[in-house]
N, C-alpha and C. Protein backbone atom coordinates (compact mmCIF):
# COMPACT_ATOMS: atom_id res chain seq x y z
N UNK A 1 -44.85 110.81 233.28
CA UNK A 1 -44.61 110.20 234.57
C UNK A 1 -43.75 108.96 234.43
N UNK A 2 -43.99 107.93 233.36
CA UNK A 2 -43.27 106.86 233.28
C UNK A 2 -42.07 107.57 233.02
N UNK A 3 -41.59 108.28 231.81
CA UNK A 3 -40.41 108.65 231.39
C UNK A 3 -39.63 109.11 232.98
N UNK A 4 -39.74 109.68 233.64
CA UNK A 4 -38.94 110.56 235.04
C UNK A 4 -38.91 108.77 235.83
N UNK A 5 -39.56 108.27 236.20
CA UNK A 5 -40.25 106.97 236.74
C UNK A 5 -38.65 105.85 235.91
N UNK A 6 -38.29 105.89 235.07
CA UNK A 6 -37.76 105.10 234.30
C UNK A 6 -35.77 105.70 234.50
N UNK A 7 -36.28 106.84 234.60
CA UNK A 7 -34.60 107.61 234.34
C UNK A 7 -34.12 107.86 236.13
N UNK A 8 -35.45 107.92 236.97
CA UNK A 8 -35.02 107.65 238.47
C UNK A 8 -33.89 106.18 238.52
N UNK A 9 -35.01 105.12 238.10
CA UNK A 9 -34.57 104.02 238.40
C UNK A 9 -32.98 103.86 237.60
N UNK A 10 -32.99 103.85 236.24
CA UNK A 10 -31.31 103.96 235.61
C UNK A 10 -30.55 104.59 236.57
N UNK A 11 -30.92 105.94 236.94
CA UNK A 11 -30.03 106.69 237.62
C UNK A 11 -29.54 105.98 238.69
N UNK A 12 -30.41 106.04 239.77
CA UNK A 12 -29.81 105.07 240.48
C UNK A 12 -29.06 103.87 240.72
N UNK A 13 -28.93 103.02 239.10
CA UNK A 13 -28.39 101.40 239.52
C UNK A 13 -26.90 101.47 238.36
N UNK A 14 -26.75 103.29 237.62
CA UNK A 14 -25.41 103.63 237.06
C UNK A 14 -24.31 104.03 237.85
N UNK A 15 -22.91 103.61 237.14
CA UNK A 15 -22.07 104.72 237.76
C UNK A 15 -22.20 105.86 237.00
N UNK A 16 -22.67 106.18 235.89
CA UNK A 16 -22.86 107.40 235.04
C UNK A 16 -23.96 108.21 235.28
N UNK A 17 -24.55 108.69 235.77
CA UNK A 17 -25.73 108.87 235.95
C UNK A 17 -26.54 110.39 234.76
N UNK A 18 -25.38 110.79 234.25
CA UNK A 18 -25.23 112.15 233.27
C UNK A 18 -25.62 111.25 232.02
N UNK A 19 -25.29 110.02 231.51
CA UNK A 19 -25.05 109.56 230.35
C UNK A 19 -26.71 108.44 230.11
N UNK A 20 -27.41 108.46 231.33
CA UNK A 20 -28.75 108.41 231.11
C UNK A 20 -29.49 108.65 230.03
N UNK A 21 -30.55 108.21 229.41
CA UNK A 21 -31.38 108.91 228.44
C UNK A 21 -32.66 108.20 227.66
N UNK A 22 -33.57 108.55 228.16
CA UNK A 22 -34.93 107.88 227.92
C UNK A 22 -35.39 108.78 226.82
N UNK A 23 -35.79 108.40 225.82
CA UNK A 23 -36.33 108.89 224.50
C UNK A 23 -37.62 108.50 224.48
N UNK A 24 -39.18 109.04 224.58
CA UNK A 24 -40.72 108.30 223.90
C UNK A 24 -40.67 107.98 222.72
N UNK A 25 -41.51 107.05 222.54
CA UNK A 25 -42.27 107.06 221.15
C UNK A 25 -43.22 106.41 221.55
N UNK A 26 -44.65 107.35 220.87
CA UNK A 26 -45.95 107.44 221.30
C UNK A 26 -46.27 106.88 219.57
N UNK A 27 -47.12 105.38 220.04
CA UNK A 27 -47.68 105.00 219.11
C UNK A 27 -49.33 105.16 219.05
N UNK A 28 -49.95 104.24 218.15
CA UNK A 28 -51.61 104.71 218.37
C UNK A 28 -51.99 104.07 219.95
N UNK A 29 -51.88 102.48 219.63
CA UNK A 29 -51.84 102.19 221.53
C UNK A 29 -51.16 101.78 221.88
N UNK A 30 -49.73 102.41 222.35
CA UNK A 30 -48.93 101.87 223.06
C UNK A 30 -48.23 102.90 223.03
N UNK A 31 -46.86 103.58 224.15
CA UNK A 31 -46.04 103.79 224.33
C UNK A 31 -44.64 103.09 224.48
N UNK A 32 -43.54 103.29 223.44
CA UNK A 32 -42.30 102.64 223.99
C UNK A 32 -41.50 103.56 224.46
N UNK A 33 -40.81 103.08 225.06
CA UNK A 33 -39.75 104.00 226.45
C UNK A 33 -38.20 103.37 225.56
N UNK A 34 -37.63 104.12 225.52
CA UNK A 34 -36.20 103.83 224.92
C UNK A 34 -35.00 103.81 225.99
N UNK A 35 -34.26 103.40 226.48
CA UNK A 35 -33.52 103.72 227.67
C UNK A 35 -32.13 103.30 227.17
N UNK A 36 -30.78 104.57 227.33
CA UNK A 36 -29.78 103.96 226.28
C UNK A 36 -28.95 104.75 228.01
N UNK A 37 -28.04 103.90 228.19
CA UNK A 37 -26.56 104.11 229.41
C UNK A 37 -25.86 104.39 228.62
N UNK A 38 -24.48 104.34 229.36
CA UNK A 38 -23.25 104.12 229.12
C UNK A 38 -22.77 102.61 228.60
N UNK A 39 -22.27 102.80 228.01
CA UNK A 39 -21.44 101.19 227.32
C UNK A 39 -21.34 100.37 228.97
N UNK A 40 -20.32 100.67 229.58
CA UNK A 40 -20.00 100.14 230.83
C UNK A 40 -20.98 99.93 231.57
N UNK A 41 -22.66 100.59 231.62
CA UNK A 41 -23.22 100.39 232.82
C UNK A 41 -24.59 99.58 232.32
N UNK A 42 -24.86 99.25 230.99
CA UNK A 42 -25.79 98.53 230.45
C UNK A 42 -25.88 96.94 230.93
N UNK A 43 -24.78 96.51 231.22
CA UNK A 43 -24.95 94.94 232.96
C UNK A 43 -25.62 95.41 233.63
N UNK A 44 -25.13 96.04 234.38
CA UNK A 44 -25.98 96.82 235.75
C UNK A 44 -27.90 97.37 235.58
N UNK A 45 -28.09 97.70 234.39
CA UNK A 45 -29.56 98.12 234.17
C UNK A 45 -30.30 96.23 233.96
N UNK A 46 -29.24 95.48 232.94
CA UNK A 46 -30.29 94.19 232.72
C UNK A 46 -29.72 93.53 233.83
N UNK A 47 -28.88 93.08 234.87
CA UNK A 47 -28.65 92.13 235.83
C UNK A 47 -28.38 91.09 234.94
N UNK A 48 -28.30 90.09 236.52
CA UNK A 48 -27.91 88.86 235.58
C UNK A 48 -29.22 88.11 235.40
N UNK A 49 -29.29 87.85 234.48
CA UNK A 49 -30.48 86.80 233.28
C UNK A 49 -31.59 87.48 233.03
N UNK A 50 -31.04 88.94 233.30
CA UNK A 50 -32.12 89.93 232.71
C UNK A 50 -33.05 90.54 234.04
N UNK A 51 -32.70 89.80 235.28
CA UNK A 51 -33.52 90.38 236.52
C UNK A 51 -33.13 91.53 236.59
N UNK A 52 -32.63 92.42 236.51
CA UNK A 52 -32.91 93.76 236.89
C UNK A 52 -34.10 94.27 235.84
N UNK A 53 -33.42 93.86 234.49
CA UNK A 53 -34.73 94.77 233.85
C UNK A 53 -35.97 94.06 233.90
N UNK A 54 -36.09 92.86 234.14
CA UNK A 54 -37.53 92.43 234.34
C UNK A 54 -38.22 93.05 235.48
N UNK A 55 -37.25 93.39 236.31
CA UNK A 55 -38.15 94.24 237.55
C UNK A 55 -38.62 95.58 237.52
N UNK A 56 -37.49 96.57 236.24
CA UNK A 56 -37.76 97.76 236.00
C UNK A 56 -39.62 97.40 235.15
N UNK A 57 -39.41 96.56 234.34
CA UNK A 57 -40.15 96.40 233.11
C UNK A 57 -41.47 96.44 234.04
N UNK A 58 -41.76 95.05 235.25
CA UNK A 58 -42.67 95.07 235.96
C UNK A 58 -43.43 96.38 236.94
N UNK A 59 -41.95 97.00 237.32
CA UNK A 59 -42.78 98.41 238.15
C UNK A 59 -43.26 99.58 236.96
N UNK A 60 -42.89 99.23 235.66
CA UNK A 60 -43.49 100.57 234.35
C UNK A 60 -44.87 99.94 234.23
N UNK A 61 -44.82 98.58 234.24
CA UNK A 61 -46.20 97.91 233.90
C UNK A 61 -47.28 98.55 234.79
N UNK A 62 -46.71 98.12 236.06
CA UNK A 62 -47.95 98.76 236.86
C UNK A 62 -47.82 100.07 237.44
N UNK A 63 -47.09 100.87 236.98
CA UNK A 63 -47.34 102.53 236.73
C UNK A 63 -48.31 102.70 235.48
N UNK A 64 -47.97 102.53 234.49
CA UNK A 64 -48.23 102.19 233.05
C UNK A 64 -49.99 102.22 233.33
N UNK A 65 -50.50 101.17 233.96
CA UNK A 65 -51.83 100.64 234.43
C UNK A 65 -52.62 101.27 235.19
N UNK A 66 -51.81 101.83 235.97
CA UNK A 66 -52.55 102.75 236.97
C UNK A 66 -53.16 103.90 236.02
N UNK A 67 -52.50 104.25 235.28
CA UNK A 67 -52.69 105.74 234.61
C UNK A 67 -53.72 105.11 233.45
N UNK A 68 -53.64 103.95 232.80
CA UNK A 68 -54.83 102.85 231.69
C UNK A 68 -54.20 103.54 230.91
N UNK A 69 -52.69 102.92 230.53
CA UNK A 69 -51.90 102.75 229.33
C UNK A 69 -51.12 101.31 229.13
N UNK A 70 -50.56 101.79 228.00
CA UNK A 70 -49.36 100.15 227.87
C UNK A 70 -48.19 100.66 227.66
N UNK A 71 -47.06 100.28 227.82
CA UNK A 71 -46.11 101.15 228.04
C UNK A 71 -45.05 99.99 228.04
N UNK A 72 -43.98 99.63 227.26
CA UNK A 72 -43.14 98.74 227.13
C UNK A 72 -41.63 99.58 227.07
N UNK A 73 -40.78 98.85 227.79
CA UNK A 73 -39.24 99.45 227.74
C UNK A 73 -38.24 98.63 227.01
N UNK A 74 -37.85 99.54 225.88
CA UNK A 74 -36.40 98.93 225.77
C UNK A 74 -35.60 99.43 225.88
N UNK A 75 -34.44 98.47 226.16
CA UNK A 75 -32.79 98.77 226.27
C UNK A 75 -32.13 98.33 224.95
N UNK A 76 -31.68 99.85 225.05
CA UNK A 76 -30.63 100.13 223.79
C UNK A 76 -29.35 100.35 223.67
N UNK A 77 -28.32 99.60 223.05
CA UNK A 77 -26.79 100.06 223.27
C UNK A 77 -26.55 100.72 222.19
């Protein structure tokens, strides 16, 4: 659910929307979410001073919670 939850949101704030790509990795407790764009559209996912992805980061948190997991995202170029 997070993973689809995570590649909605990219999708929407790319001009690429094909070049998307969320990868898991399932640890003992925790899940990390990998999220890699396009060269060109990796501004657009962090905003400026990082507000966009602090807001993605905040709505995984409390998806993440609802379901009683932990679930952290990074952005990868």
């Amino acid at each position: 659910m997070e993973k689809d939850l995570i590649e909605y949101l990219a999708k929407s704030l790319v001009d690429d929307p094909s070049a998307v790509n969320v990868n898991v990795v399932e640890g003992e407790k925790s899940t990390i979410l990998e999220l890699r764009v396009a060269n060109g559209d990796i501004g657009k996912v962090i905003g400026k001073h990082g507000r966009i992805a602090k807001a993605i980061r905040t709505v995984l948190q409390a998806a993440s919670a609802k379901a009683g997991k932990h679930t952290t995202l990074e952005i990868l170029d």
